[in-house]
Each structure stands twice: as structure tokens, then as C-alpha cells.
C-alpha atoms as a PDB file:
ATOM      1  CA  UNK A   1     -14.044   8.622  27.176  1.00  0.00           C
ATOM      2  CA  UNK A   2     -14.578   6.547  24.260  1.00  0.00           C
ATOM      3  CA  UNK A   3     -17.356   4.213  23.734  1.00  0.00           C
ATOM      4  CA  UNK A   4     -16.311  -0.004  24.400  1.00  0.00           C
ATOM      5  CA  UNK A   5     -15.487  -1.919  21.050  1.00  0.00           C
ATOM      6  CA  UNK A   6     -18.313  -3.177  19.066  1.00  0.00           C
ATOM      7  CA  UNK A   7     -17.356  -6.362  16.495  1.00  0.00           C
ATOM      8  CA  UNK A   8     -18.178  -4.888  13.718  1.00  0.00           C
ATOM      9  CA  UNK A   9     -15.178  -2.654  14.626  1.00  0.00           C
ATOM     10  CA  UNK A  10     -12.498  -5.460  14.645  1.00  0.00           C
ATOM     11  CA  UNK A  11     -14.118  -7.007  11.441  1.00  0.00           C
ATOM     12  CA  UNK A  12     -13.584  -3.214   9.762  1.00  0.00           C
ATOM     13  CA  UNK A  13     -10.151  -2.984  11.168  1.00  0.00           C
ATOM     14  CA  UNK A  14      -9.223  -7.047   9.043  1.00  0.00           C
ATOM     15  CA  UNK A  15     -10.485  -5.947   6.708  1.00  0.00           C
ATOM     16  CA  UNK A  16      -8.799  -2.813   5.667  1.00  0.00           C
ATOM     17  CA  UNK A  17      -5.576  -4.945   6.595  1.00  0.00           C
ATOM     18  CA  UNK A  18      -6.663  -7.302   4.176  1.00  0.00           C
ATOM     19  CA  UNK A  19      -7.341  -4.362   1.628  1.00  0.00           C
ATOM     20  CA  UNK A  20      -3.968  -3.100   2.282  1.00  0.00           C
ATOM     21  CA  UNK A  21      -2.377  -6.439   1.839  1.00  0.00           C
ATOM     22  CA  UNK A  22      -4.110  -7.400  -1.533  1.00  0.00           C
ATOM     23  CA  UNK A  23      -3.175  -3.942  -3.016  1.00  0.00           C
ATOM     24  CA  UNK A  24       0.745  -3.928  -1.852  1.00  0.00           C
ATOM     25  CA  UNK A  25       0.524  -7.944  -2.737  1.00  0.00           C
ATOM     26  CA  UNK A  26      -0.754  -6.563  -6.183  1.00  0.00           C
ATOM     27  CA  UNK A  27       1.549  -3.506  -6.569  1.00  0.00           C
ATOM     28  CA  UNK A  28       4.707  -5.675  -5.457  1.00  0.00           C
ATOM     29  CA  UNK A  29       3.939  -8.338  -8.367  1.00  0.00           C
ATOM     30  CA  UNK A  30       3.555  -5.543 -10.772  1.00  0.00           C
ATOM     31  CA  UNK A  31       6.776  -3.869  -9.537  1.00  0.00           C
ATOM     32  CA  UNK A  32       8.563  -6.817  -9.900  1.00  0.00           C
ATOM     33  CA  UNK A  33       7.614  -6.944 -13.505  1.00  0.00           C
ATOM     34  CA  UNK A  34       8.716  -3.717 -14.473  1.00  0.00           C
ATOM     35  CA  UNK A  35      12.314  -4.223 -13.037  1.00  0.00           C
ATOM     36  CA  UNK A  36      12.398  -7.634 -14.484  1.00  0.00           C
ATOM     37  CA  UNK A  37      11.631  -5.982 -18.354  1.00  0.00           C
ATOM     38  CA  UNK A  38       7.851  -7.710 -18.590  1.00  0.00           C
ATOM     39  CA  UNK A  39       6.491  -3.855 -18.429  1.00  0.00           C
ATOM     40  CA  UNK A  40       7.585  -0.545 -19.212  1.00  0.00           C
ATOM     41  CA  UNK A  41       8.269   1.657 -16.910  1.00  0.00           C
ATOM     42  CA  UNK A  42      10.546   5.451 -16.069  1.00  0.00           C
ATOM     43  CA  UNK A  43      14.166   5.390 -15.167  1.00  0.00           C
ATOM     44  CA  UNK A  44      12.938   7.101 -11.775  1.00  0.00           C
ATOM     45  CA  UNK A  45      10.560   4.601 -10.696  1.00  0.00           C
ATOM     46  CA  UNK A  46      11.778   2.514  -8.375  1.00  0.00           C
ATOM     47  CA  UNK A  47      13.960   5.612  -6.360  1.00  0.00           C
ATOM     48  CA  UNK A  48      11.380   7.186  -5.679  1.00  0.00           C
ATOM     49  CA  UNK A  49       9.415   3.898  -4.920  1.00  0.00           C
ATOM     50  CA  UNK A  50      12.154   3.464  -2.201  1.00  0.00           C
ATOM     51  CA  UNK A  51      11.925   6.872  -1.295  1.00  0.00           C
ATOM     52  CA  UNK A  52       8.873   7.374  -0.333  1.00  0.00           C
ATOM     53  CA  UNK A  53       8.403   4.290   2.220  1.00  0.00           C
ATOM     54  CA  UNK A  54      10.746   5.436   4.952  1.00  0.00           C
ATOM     55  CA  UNK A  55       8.658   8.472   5.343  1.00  0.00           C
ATOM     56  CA  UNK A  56       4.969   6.775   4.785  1.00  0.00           C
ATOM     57  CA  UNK A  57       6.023   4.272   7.916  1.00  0.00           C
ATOM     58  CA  UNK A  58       6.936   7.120   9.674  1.00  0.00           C
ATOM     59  CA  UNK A  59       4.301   8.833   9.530  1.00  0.00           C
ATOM     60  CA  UNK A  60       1.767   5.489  10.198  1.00  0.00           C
ATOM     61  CA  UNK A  61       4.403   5.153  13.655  1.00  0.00           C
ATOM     62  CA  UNK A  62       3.669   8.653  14.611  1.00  0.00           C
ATOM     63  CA  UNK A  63      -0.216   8.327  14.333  1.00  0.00           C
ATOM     64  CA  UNK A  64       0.209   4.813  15.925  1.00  0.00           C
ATOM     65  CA  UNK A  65       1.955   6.144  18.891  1.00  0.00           C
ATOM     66  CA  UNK A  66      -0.725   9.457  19.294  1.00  0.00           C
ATOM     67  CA  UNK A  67      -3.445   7.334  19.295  1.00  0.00           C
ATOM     68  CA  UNK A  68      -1.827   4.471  21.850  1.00  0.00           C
ATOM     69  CA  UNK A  69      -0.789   7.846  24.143  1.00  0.00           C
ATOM     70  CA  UNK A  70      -4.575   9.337  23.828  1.00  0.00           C
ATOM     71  CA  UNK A  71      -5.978   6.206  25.325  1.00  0.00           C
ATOM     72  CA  UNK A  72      -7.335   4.450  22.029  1.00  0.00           C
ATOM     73  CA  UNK A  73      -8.380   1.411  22.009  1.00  0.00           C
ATOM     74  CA  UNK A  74      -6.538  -1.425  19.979  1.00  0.00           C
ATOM     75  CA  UNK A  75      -8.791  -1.222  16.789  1.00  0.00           C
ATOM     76  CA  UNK A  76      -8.384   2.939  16.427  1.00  0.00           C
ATOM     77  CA  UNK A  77      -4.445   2.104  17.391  1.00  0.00           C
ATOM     78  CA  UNK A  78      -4.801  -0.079  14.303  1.00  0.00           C
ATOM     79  CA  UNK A  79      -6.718   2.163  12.096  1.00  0.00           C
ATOM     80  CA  UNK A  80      -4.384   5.569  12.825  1.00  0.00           C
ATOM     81  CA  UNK A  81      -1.981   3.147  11.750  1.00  0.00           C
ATOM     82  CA  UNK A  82      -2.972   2.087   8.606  1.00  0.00           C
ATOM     83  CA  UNK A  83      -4.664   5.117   7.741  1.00  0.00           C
ATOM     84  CA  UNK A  84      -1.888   6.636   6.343  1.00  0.00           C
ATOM     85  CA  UNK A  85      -0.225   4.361   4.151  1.00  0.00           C
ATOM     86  CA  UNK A  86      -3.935   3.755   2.587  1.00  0.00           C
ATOM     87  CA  UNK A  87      -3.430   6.597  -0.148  1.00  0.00           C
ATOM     88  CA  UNK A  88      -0.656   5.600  -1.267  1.00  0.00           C
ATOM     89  CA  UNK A  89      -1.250   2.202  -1.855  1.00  0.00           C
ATOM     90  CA  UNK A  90      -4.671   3.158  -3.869  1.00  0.00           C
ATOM     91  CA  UNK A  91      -2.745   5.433  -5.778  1.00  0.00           C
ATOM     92  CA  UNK A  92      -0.112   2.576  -6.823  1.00  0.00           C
ATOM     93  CA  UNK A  93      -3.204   0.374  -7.381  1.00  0.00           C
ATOM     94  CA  UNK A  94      -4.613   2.951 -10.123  1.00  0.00           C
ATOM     95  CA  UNK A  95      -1.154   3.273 -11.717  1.00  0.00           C
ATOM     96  CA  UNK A  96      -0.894  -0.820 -11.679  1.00  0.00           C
ATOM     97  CA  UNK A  97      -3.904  -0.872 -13.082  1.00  0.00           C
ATOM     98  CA  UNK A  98      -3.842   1.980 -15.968  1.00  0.00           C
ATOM     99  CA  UNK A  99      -0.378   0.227 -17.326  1.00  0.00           C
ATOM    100  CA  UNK A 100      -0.722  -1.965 -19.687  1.00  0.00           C
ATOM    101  CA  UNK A 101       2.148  -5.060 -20.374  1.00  0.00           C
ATOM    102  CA  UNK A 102       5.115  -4.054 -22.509  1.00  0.00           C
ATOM    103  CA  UNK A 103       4.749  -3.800 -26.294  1.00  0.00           C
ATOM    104  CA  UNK A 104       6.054  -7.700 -27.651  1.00  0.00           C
ATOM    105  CA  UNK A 105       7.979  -7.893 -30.534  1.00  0.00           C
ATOM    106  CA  UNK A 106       7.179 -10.847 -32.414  1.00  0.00           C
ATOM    107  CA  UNK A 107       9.975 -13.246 -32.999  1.00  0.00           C
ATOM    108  CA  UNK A 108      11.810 -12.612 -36.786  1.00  0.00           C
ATOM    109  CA  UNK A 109      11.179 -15.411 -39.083  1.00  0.00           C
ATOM    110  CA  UNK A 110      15.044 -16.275 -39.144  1.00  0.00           C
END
């Protein structure tokens, strides 16, 4: 049996949504960037940006529907949920954050 829902719990489980949304938010912007030429960036980047997702969501449904079938409550639903997906988005953080913008060439004095 698992103990009733405190607050505090439902505050944790915003804000880790929040976190999530602020770093994807921040990783999206910097992808678009990189496709758009403002940043360097490999010639595998973005396939196996795309490849990766389908199999991060499925792994967040799996632990989603385990934890709705144990009996969780709504917040742990939310958290197996999320839990998941969380390394990955740190890790795209880091690498956001560790490039620098593209080297500028300065305009030729014509």
C-alpha cells in the first residue's frame, strides 16, 4: 500500500515538468540553429536526433503504464513517466551548452 499524496509531491512532480520543458524549449532553439547554418554542427545530427525519440517515448509509455497497472498514484504515474526521457534531455542540455556559435566571417571590404 502506498502512503496518500503529500503537496510537496505534486509541487516536485511541476516542477520536473517544468525542468523538462525549459531544457527541450532550450535544446529545440539550439537545434533549430544548427539546421538553419547559425551553428556548426555533424552531418549525423539531426538522424539520430529523430532516431532516438520514438524509442525514449516508448520507453516513458511503458513505465507510465507499469506504474498506472501497480496501483500508483497520479504523481509516481507522472514521475515513471518523465523519468526516462530526463537523461536525455540533460545530456542535450550539456551538448547545447558546450557548443559555441559558428565561426563569422567578417564581411570583405568590397
Amino acid at each position: 500500500m502506498t502512503r496518500d499524496a503529500q503537496p510537496l509531491d505534486y509541487w516536485k512532480s511541476g516542477f520536473d515538468l517544468w525542468m523538462r520543458a525549459a531544457e527541450t524549449q532550450s535544446v529545440v532553439a539550439m537545434r533549430m540553429m544548427t539546421m538553419s547554418g547559425l551553428l556548426p554542427t555533424s552531418s549525423t545530427q539531426n538522424a539520430r536526433l529523430f532516431g532516438q525519440q520514438p524509442e525514449d517515448f516508448g520507453r516513458a509509455m511503458m513505465a507510465a503504464t507499469l506504474a498506472a497497472a501497480s496501483g500508483g498514484r497520479p504523481d509516481q504515474i507522472l514521475n515513471s513517466t518523465t523519468k526516462p526521457v530526463r537523461p536525455k534531455t540533460r545530456h542535450h542540455t550539456k551538448i547545447r551548452d558546450q557548443s559555441g556559435p559558428a565561426p563569422t566571417t567578417p564581411p570583405s571590404a568590397g
